[in-house]
PDB file of N, CA and C in Angstrom:
ATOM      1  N   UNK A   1      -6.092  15.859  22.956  1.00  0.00           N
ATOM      2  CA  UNK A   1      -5.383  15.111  21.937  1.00  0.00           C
ATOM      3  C   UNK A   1      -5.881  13.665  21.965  1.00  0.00           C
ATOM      4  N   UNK A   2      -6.365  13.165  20.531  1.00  0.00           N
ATOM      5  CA  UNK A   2      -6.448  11.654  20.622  1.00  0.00           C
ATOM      6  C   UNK A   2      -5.363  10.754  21.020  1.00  0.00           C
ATOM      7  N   UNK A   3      -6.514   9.933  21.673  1.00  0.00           N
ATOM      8  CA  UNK A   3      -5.241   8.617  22.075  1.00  0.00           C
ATOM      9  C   UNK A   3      -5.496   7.229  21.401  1.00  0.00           C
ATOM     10  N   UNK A   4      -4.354   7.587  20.045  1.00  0.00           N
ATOM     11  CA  UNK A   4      -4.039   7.115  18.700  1.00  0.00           C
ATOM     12  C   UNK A   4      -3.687   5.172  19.045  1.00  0.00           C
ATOM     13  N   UNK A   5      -3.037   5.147  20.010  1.00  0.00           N
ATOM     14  CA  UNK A   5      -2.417   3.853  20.660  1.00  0.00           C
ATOM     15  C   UNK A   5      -3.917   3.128  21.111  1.00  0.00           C
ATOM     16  N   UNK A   6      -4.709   3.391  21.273  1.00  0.00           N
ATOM     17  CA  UNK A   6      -6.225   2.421  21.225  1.00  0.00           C
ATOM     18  C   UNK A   6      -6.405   2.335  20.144  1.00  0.00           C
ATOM     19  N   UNK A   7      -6.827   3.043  18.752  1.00  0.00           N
ATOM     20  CA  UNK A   7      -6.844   2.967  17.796  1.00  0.00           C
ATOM     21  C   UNK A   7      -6.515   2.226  16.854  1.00  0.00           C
ATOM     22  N   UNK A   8      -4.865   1.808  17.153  1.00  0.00           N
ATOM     23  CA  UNK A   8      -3.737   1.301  16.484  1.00  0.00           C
ATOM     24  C   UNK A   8      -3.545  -0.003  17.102  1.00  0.00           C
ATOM     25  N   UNK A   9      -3.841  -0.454  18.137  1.00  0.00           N
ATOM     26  CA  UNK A   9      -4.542  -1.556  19.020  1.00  0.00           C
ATOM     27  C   UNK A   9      -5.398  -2.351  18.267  1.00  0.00           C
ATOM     28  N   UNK A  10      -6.833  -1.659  18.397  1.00  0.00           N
ATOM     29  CA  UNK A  10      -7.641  -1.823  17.784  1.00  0.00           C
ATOM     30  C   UNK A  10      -7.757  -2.722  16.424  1.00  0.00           C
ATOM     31  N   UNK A  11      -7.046  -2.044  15.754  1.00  0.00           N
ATOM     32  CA  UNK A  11      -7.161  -2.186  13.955  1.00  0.00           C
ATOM     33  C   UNK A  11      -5.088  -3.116  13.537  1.00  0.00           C
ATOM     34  N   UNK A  12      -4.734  -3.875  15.065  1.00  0.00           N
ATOM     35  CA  UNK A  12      -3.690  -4.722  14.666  1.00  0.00           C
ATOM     36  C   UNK A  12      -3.614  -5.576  13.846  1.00  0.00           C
ATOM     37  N   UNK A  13      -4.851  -5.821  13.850  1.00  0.00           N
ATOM     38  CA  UNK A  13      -4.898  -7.190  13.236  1.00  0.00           C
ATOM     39  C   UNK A  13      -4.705  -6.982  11.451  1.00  0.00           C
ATOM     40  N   UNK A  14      -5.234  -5.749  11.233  1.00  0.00           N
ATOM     41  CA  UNK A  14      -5.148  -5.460   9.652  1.00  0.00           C
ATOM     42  C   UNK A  14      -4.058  -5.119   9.337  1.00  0.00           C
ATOM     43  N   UNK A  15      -2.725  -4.833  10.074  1.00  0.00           N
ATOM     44  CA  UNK A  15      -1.568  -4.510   9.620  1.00  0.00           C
ATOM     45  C   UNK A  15      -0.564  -6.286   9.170  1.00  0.00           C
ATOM     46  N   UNK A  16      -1.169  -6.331   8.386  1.00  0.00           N
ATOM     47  CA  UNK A  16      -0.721  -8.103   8.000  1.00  0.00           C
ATOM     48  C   UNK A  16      -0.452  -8.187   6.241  1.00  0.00           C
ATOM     49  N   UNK A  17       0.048  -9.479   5.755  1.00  0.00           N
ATOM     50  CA  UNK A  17       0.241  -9.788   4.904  1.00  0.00           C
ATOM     51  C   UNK A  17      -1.463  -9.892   3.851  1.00  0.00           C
ATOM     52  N   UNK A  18      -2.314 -10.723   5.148  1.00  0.00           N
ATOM     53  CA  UNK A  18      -3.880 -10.836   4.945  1.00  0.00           C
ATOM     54  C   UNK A  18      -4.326  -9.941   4.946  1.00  0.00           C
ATOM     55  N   UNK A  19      -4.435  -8.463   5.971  1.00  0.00           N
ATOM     56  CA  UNK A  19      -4.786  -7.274   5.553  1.00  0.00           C
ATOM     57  C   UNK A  19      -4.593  -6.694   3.952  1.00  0.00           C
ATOM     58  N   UNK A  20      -3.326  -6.832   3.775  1.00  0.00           N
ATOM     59  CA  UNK A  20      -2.950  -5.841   2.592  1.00  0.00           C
ATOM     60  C   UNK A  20      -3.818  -6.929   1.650  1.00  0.00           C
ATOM     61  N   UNK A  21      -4.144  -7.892   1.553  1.00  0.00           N
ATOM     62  CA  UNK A  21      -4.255  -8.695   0.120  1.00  0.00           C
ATOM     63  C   UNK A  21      -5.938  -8.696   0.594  1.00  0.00           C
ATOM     64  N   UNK A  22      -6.523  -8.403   1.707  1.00  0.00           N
ATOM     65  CA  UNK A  22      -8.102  -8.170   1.718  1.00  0.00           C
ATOM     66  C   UNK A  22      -8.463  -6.728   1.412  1.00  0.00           C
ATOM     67  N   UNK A  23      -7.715  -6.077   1.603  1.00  0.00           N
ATOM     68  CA  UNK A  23      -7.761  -4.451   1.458  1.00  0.00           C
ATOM     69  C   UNK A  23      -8.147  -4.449  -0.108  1.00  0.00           C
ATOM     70  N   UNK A  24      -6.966  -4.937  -0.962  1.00  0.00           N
ATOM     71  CA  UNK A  24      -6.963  -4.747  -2.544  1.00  0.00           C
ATOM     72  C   UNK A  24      -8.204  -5.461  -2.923  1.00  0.00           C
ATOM     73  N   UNK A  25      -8.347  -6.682  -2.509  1.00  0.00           N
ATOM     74  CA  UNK A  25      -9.941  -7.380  -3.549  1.00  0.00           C
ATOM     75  C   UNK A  25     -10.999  -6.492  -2.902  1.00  0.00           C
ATOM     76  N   UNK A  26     -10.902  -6.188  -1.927  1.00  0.00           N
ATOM     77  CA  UNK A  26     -12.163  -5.275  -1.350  1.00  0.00           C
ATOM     78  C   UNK A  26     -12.019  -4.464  -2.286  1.00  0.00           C
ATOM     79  N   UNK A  27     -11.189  -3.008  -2.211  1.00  0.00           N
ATOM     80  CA  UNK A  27     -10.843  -1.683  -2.451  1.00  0.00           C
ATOM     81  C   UNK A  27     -10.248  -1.186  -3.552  1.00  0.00           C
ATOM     82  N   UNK A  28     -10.127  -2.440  -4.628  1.00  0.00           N
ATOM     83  CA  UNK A  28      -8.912  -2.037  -5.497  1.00  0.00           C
ATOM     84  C   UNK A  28      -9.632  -1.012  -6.651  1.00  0.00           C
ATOM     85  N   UNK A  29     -10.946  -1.622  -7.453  1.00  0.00           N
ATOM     86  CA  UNK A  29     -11.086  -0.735  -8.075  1.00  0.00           C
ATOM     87  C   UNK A  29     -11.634   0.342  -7.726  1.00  0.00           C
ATOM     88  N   UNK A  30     -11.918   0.935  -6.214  1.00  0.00           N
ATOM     89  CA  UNK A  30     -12.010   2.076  -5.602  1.00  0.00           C
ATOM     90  C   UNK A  30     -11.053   3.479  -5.790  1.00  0.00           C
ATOM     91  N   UNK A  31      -9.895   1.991  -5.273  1.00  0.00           N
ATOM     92  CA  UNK A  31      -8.456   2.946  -5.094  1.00  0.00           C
ATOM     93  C   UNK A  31      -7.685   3.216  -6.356  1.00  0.00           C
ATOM     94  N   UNK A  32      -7.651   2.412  -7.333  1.00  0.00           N
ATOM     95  CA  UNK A  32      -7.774   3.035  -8.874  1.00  0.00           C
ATOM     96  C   UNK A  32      -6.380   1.881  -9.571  1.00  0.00           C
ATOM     97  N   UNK A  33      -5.790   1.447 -10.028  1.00  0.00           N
ATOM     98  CA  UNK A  33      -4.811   0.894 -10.713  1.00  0.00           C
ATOM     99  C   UNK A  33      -3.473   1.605 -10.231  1.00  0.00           C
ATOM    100  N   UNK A  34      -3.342   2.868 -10.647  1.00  0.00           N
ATOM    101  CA  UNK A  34      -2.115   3.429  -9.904  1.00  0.00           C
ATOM    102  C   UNK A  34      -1.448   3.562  -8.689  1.00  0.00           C
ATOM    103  N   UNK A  35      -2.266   3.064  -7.856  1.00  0.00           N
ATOM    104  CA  UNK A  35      -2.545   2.550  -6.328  1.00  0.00           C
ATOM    105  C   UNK A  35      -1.973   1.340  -6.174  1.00  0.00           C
ATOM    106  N   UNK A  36      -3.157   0.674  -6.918  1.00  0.00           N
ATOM    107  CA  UNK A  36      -3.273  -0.846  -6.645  1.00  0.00           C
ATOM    108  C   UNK A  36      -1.622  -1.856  -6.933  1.00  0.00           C
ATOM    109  N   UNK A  37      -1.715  -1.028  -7.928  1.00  0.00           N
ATOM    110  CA  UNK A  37       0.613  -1.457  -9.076  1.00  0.00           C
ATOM    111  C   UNK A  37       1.232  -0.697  -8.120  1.00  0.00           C
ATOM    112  N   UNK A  38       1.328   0.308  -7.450  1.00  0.00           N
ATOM    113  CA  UNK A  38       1.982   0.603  -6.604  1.00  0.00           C
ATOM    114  C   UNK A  38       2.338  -0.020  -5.531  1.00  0.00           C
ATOM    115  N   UNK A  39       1.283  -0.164  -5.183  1.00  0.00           N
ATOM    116  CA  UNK A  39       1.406  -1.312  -3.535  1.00  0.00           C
ATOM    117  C   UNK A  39       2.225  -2.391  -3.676  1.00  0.00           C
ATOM    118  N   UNK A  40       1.426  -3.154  -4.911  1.00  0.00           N
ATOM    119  CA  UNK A  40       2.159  -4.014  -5.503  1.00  0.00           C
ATOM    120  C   UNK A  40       3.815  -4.276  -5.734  1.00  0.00           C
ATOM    121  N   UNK A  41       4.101  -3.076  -6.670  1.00  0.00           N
ATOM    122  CA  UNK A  41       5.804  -3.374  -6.789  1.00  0.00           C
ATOM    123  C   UNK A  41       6.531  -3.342  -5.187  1.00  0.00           C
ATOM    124  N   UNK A  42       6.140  -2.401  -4.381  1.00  0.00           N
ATOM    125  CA  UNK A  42       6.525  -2.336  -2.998  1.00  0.00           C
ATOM    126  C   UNK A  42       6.325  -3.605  -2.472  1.00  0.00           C
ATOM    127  N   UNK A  43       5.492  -4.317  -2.846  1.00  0.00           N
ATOM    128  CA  UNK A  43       5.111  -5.753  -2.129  1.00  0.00           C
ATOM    129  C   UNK A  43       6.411  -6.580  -2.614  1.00  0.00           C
ATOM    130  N   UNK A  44       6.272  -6.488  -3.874  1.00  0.00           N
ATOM    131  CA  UNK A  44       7.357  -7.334  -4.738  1.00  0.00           C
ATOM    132  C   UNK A  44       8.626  -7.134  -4.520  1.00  0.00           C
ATOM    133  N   UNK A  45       9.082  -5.632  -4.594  1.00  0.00           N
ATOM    134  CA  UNK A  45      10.028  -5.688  -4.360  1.00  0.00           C
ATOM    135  C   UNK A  45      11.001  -6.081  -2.884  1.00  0.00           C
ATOM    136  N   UNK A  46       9.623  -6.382  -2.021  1.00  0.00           N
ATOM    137  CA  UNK A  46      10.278  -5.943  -0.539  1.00  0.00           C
ATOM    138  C   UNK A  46      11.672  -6.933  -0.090  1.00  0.00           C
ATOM    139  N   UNK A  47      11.614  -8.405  -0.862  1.00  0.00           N
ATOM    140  CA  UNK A  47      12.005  -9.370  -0.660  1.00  0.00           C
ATOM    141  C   UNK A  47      13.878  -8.991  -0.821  1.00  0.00           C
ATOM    142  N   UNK A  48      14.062  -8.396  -1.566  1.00  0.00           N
ATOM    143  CA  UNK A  48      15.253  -7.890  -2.187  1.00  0.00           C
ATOM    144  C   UNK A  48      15.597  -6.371  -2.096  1.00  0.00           C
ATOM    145  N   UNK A  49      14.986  -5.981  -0.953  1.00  0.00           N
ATOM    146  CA  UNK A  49      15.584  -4.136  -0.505  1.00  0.00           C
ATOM    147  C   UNK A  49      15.970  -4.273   0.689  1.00  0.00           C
ATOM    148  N   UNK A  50      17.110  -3.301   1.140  1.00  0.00           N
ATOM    149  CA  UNK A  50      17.929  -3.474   1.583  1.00  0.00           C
ATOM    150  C   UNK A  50      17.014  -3.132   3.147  1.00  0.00           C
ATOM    151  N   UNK A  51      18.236  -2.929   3.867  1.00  0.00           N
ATOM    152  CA  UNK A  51      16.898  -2.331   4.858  1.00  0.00           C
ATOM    153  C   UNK A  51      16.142  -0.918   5.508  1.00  0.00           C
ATOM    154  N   UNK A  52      17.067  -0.271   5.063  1.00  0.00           N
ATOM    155  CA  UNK A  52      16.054   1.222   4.686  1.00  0.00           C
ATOM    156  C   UNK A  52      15.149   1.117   3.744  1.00  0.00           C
ATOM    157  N   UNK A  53      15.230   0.472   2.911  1.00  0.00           N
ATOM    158  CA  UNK A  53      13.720   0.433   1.595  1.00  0.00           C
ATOM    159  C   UNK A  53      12.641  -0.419   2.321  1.00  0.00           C
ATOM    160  N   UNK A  54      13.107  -1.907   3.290  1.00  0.00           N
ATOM    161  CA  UNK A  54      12.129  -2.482   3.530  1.00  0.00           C
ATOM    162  C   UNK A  54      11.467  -1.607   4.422  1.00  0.00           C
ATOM    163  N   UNK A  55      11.773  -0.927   5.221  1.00  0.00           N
ATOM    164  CA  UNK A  55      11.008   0.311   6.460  1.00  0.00           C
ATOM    165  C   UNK A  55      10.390   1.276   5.984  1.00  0.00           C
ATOM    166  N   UNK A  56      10.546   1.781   4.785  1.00  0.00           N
ATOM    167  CA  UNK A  56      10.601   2.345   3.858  1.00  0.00           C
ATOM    168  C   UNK A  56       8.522   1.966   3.373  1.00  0.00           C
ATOM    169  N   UNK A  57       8.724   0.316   2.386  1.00  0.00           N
ATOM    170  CA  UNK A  57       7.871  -0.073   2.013  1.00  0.00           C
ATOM    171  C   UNK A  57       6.662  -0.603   3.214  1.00  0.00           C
ATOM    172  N   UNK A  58       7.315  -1.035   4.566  1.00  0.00           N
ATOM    173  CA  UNK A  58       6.329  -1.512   5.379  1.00  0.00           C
ATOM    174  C   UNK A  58       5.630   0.012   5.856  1.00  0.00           C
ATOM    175  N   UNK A  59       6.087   0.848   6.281  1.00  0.00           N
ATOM    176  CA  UNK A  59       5.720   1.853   6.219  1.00  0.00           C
ATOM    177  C   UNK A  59       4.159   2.589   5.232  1.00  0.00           C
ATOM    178  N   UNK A  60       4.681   2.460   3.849  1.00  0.00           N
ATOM    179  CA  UNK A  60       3.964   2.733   3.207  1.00  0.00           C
ATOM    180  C   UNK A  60       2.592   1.977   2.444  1.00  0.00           C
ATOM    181  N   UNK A  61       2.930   0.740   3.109  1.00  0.00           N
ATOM    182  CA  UNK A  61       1.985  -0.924   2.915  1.00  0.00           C
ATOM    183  C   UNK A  61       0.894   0.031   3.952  1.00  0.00           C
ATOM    184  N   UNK A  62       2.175  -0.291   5.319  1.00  0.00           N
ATOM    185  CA  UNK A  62       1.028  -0.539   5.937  1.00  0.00           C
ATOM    186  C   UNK A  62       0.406   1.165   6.329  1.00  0.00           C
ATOM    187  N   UNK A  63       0.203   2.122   5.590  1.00  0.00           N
ATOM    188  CA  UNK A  63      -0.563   3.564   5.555  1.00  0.00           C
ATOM    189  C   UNK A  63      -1.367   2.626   4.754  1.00  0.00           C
ATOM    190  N   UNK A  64      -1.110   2.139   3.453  1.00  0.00           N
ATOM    191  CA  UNK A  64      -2.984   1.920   2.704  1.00  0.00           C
ATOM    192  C   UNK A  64      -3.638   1.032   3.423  1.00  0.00           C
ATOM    193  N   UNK A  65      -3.000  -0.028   4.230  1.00  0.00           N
ATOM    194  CA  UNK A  65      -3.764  -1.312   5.298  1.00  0.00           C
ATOM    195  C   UNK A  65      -4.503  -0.292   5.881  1.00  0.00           C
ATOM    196  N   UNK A  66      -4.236   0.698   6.584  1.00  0.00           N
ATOM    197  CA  UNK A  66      -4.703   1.458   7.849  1.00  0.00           C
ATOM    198  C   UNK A  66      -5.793   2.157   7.911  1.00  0.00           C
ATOM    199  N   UNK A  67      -6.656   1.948   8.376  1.00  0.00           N
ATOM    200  CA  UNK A  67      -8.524   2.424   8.391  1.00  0.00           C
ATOM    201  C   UNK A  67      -8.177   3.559   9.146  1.00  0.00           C
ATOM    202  N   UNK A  68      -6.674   4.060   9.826  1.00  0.00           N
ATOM    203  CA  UNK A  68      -6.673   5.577  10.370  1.00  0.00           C
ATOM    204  C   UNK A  68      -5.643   6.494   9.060  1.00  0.00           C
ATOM    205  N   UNK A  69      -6.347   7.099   8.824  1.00  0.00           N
ATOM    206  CA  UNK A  69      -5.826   8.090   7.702  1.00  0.00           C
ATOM    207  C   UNK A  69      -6.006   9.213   7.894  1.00  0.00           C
ATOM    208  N   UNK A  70      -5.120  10.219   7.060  1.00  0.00           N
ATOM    209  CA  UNK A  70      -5.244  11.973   7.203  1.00  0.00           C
ATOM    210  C   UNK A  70      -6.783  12.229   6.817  1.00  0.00           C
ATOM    211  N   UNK A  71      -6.968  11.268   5.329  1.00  0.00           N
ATOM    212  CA  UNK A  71      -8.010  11.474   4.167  1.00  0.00           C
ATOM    213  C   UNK A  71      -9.081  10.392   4.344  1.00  0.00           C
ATOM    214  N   UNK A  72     -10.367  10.091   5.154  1.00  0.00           N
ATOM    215  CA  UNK A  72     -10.813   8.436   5.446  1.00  0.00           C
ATOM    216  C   UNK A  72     -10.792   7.825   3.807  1.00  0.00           C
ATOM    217  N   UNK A  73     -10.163   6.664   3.726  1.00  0.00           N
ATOM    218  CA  UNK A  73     -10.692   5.763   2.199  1.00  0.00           C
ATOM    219  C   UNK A  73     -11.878   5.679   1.775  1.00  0.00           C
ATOM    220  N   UNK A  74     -12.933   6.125   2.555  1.00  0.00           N
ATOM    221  CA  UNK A  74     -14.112   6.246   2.793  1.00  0.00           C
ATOM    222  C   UNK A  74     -14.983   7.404   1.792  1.00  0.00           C
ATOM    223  N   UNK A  75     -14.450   8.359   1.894  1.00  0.00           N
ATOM    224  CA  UNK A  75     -15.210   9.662   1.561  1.00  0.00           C
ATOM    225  C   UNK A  75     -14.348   9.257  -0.237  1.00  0.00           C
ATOM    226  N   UNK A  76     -16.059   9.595  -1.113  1.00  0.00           N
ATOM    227  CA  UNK A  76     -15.743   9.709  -2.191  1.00  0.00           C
ATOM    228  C   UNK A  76     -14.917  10.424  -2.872  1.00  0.00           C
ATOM    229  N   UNK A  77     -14.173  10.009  -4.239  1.00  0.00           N
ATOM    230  CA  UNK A  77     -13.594  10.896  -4.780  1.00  0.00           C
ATOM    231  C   UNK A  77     -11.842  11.144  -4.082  1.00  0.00           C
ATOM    232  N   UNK A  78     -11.955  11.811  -3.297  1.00  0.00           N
ATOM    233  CA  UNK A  78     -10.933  12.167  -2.430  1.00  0.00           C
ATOM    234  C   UNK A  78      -9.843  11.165  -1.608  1.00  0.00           C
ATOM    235  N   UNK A  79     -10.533   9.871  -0.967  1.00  0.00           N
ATOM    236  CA  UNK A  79     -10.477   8.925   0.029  1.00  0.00           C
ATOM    237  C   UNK A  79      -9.216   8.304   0.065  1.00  0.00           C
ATOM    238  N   UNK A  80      -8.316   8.381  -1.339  1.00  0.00           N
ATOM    239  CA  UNK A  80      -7.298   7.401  -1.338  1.00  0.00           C
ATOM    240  C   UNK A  80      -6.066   8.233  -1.673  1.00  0.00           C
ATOM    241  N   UNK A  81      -6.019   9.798  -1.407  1.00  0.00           N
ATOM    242  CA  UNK A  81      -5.400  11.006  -2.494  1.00  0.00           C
ATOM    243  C   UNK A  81      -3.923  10.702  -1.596  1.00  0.00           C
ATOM    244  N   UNK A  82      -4.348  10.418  -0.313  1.00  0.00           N
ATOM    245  CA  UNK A  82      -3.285  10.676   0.465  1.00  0.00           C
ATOM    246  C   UNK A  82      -2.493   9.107   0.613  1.00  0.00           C
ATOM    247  N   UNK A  83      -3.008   8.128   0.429  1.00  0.00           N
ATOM    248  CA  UNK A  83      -2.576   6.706   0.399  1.00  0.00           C
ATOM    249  C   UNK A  83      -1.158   6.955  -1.055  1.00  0.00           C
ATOM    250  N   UNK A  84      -2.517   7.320  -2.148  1.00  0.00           N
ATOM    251  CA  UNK A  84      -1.423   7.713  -3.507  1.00  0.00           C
ATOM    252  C   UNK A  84      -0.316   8.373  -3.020  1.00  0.00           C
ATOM    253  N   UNK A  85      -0.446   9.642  -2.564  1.00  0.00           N
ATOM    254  CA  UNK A  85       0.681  10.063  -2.033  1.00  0.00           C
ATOM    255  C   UNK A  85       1.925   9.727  -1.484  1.00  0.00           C
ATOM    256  N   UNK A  86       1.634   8.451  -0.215  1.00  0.00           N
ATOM    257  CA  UNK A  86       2.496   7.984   0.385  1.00  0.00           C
ATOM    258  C   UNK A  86       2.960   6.710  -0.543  1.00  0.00           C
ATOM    259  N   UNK A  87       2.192   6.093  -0.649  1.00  0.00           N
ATOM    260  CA  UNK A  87       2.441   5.033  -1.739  1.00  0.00           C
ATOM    261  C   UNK A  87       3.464   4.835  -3.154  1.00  0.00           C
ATOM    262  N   UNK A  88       3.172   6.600  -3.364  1.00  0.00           N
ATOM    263  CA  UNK A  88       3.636   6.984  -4.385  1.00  0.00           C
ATOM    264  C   UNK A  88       5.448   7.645  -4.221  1.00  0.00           C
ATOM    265  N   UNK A  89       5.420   8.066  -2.852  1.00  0.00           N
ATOM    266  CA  UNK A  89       7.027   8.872  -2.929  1.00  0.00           C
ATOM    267  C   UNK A  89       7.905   7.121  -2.506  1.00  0.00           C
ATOM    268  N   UNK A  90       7.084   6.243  -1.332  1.00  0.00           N
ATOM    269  CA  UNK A  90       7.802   5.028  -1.831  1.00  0.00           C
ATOM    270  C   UNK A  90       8.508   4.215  -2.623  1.00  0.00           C
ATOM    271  N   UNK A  91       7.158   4.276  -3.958  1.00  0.00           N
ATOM    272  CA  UNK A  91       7.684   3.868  -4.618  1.00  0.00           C
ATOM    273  C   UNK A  91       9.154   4.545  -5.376  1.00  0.00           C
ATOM    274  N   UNK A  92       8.797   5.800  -5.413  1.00  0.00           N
ATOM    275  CA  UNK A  92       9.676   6.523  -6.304  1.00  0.00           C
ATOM    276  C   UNK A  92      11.059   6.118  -5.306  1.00  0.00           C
ATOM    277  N   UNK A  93      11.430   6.292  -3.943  1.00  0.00           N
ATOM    278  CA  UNK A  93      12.258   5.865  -3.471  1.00  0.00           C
ATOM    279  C   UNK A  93      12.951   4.339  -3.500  1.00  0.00           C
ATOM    280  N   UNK A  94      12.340   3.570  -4.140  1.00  0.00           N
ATOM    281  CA  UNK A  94      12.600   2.311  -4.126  1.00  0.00           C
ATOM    282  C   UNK A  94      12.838   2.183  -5.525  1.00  0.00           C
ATOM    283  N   UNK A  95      12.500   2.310  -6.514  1.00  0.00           N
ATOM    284  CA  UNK A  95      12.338   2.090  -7.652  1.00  0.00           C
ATOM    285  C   UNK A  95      13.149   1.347  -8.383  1.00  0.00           C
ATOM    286  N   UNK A  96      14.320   2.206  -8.054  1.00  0.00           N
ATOM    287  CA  UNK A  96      15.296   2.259  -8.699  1.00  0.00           C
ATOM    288  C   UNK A  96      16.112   1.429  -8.024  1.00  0.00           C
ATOM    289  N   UNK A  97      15.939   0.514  -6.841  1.00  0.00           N
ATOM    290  CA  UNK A  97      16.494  -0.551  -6.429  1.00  0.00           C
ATOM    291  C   UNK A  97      15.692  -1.762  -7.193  1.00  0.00           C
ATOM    292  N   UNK A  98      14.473  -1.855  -7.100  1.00  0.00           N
ATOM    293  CA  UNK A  98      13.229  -2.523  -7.489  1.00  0.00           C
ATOM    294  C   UNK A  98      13.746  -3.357  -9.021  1.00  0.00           C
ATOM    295  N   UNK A  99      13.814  -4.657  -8.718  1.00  0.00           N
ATOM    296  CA  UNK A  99      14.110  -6.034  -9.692  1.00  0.00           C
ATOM    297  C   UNK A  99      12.801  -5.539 -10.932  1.00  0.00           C
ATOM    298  N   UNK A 100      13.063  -5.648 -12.300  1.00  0.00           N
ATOM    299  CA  UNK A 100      12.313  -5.461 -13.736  1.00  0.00           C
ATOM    300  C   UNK A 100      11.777  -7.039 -12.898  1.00  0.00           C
ATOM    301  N   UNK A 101      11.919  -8.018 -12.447  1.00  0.00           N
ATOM    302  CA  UNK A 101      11.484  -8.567 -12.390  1.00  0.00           C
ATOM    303  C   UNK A 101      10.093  -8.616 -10.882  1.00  0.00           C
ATOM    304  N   UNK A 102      10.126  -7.982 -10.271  1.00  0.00           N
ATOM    305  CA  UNK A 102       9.250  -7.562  -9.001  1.00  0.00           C
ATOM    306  C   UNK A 102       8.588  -6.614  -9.676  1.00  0.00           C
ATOM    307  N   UNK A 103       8.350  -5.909 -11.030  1.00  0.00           N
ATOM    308  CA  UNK A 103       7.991  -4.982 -11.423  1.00  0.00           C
ATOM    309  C   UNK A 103       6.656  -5.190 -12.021  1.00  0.00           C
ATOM    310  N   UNK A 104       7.432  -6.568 -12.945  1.00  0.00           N
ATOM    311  CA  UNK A 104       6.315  -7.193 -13.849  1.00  0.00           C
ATOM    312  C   UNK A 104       5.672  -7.513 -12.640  1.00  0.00           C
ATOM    313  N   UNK A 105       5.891  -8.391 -11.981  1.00  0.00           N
ATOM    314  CA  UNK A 105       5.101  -9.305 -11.379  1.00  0.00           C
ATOM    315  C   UNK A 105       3.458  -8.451 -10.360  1.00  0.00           C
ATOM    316  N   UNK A 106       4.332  -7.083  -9.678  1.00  0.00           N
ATOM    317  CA  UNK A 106       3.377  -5.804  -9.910  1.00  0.00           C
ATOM    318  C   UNK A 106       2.262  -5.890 -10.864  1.00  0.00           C
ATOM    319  N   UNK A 107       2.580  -6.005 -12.211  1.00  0.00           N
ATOM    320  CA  UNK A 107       1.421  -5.232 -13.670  1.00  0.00           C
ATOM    321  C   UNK A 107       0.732  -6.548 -13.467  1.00  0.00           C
ATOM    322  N   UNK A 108       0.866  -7.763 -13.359  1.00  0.00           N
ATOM    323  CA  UNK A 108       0.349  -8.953 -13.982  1.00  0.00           C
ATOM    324  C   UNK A 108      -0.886  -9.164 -12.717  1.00  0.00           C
ATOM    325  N   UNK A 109       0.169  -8.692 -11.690  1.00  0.00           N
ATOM    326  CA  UNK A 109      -0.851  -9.063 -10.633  1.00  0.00           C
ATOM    327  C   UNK A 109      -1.759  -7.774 -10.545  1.00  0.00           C
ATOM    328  N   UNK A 110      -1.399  -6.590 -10.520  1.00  0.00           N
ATOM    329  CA  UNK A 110      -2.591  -5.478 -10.949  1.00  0.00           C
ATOM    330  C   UNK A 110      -3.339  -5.657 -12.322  1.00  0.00           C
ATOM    331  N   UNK A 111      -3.244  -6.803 -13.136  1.00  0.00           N
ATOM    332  CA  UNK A 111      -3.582  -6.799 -13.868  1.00  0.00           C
ATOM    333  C   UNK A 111      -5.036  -7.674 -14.128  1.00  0.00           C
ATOM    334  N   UNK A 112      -5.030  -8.594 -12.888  1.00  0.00           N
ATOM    335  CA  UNK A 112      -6.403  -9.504 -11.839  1.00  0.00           C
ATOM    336  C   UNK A 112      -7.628  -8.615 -11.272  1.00  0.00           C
ATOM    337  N   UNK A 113      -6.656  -7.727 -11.340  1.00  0.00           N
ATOM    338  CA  UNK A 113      -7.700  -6.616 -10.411  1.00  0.00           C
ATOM    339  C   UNK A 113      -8.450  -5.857 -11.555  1.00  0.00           C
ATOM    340  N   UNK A 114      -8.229  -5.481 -12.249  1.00  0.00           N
ATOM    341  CA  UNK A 114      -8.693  -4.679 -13.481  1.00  0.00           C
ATOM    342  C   UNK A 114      -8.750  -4.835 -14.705  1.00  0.00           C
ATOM    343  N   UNK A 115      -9.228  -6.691 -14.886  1.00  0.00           N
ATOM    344  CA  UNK A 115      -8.954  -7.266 -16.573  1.00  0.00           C
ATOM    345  C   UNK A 115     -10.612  -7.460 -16.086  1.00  0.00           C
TER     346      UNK A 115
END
């Protein structure tokens, strides 16, 4: 069995505020818009969820920060299926707490990435 705790050692430093916002200008149009607004509203909203949503969203931040994945971000095509995934039941769990105003601020700022 791997020993995941070197690994996770290793790659501390990318579990950050600076990680997540080097990840996206690196990776964003890799990882596709639906990704990228995703992360996003979770980012936005985090400020104002309670605290099961914030564990919730750090959780799911920090799976796309993380260079250890089920799926590597790496391999074409495929690389980000499982980020979407997690990214994606987040959001859906939060959503509906999630400020129209943390929402926009999501599109405008996914909107840097892909204008």
């Amino acid at each position: 069995m791997k020993n995941y705790g070197k690994e996770v050692e290793k790659h501390k430093k990318d579990f950050s505020e600076e990680g997540m916002w080097n990840k996206l200008a690196k990776y964003a149009k890799t990882a596709g818009r639906e990704l990228v607004e995703n992360v996003l509203i979770l980012w936005y909203a985090f400020p104002d969820a309670s605290a099961t949503d914030k564990a919730i969203i750090l959780g799911a931040i920090g799976y796309f920060i993380s260079p250890i994945d089920a799926i590597p971000d790496l391999m074409p095509i495929v690389g980000y299926s499982d980020d979407v995934g997690v990214v994606a039941w987040a959001v859906a769990r939060i959503r509906m707490h999630a400020s129209s105003s943390a929402i926009e601020k999501a599109k405008r700022k996914a909107n840097e990435y892909f204008s």
